[in-house]
N, C-alpha and C. Protein backbone atom coordinates (compact mmCIF):
# COMPACT_ATOMS: atom_id res chain seq x y z
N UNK A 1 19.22 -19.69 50.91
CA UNK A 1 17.95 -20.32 50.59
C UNK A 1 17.34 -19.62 49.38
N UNK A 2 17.08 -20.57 48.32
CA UNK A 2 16.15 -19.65 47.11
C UNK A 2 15.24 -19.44 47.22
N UNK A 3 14.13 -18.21 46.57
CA UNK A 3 13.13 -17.96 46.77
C UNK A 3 11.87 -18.99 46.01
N UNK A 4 10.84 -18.99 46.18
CA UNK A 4 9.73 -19.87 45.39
C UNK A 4 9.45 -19.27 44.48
N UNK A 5 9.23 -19.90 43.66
CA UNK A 5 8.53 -19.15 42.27
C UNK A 5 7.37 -18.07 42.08
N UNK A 6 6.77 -18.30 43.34
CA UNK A 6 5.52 -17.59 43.78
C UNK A 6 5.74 -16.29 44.64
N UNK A 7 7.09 -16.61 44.83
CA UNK A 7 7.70 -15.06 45.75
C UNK A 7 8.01 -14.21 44.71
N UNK A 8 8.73 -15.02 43.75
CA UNK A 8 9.61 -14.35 42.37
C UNK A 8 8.58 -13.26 41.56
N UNK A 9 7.55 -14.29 41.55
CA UNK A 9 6.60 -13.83 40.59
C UNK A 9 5.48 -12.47 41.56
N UNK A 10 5.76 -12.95 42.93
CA UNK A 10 4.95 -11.76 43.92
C UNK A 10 5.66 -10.33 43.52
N UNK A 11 6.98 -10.44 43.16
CA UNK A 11 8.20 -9.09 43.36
C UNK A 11 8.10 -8.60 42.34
N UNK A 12 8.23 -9.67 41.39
CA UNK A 12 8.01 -9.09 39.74
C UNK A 12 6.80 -8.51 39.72
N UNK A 13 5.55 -8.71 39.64
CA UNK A 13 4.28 -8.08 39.83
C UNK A 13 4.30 -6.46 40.60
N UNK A 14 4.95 -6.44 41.77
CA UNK A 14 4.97 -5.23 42.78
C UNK A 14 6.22 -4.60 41.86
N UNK A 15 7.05 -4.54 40.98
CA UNK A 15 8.03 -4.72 40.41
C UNK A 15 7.36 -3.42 39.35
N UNK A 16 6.56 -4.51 38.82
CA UNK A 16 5.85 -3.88 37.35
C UNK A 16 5.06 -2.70 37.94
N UNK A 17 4.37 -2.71 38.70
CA UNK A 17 3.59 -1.99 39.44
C UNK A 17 3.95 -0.56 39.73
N UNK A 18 5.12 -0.72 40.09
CA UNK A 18 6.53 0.56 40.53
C UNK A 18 6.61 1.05 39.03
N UNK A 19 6.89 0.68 38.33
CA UNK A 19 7.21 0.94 37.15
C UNK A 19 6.58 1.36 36.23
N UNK A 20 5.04 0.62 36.34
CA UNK A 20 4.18 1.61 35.88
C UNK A 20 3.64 3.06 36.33
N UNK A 21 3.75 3.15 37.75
CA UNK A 21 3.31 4.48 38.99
C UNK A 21 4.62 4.94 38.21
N UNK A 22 6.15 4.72 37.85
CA UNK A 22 7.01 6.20 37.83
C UNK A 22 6.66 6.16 36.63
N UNK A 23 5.99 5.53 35.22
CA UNK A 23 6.58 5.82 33.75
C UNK A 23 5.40 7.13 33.82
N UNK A 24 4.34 6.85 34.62
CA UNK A 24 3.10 7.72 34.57
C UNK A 24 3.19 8.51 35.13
N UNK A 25 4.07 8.70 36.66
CA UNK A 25 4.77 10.27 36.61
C UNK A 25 4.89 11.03 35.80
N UNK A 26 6.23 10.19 35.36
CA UNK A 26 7.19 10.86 34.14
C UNK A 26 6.20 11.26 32.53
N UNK A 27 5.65 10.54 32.62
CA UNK A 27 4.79 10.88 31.54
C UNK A 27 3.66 12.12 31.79
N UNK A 28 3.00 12.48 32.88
CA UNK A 28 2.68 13.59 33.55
C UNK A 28 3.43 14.77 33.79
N UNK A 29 4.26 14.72 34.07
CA UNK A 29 5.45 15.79 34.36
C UNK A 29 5.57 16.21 32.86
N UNK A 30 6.46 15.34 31.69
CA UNK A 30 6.45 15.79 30.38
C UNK A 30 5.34 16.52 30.36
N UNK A 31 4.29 15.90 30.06
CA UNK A 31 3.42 16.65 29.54
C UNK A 31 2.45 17.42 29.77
N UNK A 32 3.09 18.10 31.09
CA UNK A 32 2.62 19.13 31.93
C UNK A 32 3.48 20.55 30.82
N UNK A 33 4.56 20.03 30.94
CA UNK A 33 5.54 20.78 30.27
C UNK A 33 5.39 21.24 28.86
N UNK A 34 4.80 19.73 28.02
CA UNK A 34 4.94 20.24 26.78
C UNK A 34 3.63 21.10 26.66
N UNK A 35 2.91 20.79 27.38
CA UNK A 35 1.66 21.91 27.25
C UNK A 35 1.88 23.37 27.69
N UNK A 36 2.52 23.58 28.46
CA UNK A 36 2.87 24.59 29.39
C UNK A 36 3.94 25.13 27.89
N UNK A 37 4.70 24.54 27.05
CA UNK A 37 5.17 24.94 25.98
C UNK A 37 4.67 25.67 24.72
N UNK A 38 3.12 25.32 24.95
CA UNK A 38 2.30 24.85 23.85
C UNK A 38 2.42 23.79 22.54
N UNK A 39 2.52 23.00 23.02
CA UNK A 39 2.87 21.61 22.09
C UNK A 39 1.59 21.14 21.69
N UNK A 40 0.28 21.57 22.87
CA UNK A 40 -0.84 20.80 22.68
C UNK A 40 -1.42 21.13 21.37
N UNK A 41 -0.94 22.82 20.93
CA UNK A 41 -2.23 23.26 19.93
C UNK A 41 -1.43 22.99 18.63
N UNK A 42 -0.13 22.46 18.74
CA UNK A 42 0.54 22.29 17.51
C UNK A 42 0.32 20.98 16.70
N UNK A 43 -0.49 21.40 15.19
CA UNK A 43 -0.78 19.88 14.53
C UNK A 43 0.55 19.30 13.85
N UNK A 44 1.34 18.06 14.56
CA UNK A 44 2.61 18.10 13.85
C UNK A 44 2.55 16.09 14.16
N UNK A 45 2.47 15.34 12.53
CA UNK A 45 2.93 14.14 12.36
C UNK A 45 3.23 13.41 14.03
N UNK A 46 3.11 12.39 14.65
CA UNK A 46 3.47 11.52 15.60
C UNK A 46 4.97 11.18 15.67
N UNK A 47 5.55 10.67 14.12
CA UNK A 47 6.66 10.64 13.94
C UNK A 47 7.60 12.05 14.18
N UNK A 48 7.26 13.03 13.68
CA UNK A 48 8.21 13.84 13.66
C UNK A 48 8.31 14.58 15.57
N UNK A 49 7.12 13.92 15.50
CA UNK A 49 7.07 14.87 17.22
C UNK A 49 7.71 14.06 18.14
N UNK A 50 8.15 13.07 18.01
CA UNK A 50 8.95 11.90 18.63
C UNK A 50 10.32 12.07 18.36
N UNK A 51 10.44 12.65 16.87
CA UNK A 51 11.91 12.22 16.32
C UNK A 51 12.47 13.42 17.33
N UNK A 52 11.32 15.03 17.23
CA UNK A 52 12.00 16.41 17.99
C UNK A 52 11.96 16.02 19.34
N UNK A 53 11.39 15.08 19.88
CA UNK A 53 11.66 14.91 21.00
C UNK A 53 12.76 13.69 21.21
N UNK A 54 13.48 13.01 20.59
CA UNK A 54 14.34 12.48 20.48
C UNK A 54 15.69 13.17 20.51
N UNK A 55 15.77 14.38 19.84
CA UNK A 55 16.68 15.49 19.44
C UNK A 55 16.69 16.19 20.72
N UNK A 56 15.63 16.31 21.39
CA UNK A 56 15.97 16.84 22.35
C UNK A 56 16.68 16.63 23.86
N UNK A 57 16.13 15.26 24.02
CA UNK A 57 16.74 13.86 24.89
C UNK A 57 18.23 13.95 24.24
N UNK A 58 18.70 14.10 23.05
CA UNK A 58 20.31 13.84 22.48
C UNK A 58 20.83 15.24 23.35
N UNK A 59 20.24 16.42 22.94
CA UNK A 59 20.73 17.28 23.24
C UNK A 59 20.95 17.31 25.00
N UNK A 60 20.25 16.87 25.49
CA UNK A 60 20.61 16.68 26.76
C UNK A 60 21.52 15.57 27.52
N UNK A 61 21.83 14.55 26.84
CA UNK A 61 22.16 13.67 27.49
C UNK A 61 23.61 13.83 26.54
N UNK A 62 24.09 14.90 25.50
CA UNK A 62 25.40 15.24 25.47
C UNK A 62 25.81 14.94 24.11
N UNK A 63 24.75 13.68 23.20
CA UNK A 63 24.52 12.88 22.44
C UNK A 63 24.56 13.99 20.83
N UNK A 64 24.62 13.42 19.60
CA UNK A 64 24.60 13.90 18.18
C UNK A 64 24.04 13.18 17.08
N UNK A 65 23.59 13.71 16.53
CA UNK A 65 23.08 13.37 15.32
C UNK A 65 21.49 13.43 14.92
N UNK A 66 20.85 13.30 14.40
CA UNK A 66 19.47 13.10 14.32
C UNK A 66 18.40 12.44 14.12
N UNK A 67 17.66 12.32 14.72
CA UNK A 67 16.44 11.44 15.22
C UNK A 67 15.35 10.91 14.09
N UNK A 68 15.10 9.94 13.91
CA UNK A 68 14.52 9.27 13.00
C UNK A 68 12.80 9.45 13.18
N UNK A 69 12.80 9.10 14.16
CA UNK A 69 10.99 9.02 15.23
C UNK A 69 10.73 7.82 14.77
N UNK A 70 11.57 7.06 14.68
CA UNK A 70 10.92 5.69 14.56
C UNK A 70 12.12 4.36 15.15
N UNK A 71 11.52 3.38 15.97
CA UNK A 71 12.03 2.62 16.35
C UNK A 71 13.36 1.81 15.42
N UNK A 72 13.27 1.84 14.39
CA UNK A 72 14.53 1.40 13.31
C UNK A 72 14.51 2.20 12.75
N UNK A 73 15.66 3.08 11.95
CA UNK A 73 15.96 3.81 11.47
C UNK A 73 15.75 3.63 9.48
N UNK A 74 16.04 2.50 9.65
CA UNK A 74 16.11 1.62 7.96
C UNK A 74 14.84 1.06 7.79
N UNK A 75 13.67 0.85 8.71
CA UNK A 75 12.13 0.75 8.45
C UNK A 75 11.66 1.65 7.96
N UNK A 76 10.83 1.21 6.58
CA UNK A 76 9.99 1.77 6.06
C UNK A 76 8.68 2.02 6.52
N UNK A 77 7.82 2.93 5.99
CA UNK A 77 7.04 3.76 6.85
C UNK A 77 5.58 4.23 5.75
N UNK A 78 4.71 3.59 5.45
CA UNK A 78 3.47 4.32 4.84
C UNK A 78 2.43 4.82 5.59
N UNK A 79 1.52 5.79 5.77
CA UNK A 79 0.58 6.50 5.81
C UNK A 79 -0.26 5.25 6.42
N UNK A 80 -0.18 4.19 5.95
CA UNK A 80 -1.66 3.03 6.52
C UNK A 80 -1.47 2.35 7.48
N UNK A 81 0.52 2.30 7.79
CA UNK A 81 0.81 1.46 8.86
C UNK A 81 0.86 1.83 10.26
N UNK A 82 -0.30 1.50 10.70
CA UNK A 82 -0.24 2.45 12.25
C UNK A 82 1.64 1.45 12.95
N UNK A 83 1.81 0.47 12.98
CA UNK A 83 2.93 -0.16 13.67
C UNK A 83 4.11 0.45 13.43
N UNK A 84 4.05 1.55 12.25
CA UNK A 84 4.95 2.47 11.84
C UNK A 84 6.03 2.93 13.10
N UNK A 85 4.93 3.80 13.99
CA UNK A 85 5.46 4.56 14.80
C UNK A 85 5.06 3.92 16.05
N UNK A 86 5.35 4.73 17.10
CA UNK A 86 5.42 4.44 18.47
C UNK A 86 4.33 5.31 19.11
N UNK A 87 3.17 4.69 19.82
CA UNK A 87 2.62 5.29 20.51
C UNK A 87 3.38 6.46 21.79
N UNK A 88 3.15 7.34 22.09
CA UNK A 88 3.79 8.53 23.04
C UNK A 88 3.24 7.44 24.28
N UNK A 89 1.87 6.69 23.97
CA UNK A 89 2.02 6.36 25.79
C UNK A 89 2.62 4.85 25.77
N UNK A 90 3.26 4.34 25.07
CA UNK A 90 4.31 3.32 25.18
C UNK A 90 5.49 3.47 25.70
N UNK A 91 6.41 4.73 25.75
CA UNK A 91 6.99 4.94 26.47
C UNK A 91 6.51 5.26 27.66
N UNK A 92 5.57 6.09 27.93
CA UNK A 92 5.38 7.28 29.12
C UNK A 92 4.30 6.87 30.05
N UNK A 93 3.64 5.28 29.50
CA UNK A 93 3.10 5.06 30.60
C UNK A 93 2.61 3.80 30.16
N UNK A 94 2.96 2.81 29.45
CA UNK A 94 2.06 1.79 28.65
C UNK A 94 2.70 0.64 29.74
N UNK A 95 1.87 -0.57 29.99
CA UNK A 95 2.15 -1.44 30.33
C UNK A 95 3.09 -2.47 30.54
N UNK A 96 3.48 -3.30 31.66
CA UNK A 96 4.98 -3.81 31.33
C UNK A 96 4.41 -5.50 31.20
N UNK A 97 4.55 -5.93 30.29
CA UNK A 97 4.33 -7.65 30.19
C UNK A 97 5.71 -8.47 30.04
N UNK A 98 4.76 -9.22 31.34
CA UNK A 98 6.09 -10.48 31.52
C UNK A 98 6.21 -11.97 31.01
């Protein structure tokens, strides 16, 4: 028997929900850490603090080469374009739309 569209859409919702509670863990935990590092008092670009934390995710997961901090590698990038980079709470805790 298939489910109704209204069940589908009940699961997906409780779905997103889950998903937002672990990204905001995980995003808590990090940055329990990077503070506990002192990351907080360090003034360092959005991009580049993404790209070292990119480098560091490689280094763990076994991975090579180096990190761009930006969602395309071959995108260009000025000073005015906030869409440049990636918000930190887009990964680590930003919303899921369906």
């Amino acid at each position: 028997m298939k489910k109704p569209s209204s069940k589908i859409r009940e699961e997906i919702a409780r779905l997103q929900d889950q998903l937002k509670q672990a990204e905001t863990r995980e995003a808590e935990r990090i940055g329990r850490i990077a503070l506990k590092a002192g990351l907080g008092e360090i003034v360092i670009d959005e991009a580049e603090l993404q790209a070292a934390f990119e480098d560091v995710a490689k280094r763990f997961r076994g991975g090579k080469g180096a990190a761009t901090g930006r969602k395309y590698a071959g995108e260009s990038r000025s000073g005015s374009d906030p869409s440049a980079t990636q918000p930190a709470s887009a990964d680590a805790g930003g919303s899921v739309e369906a």
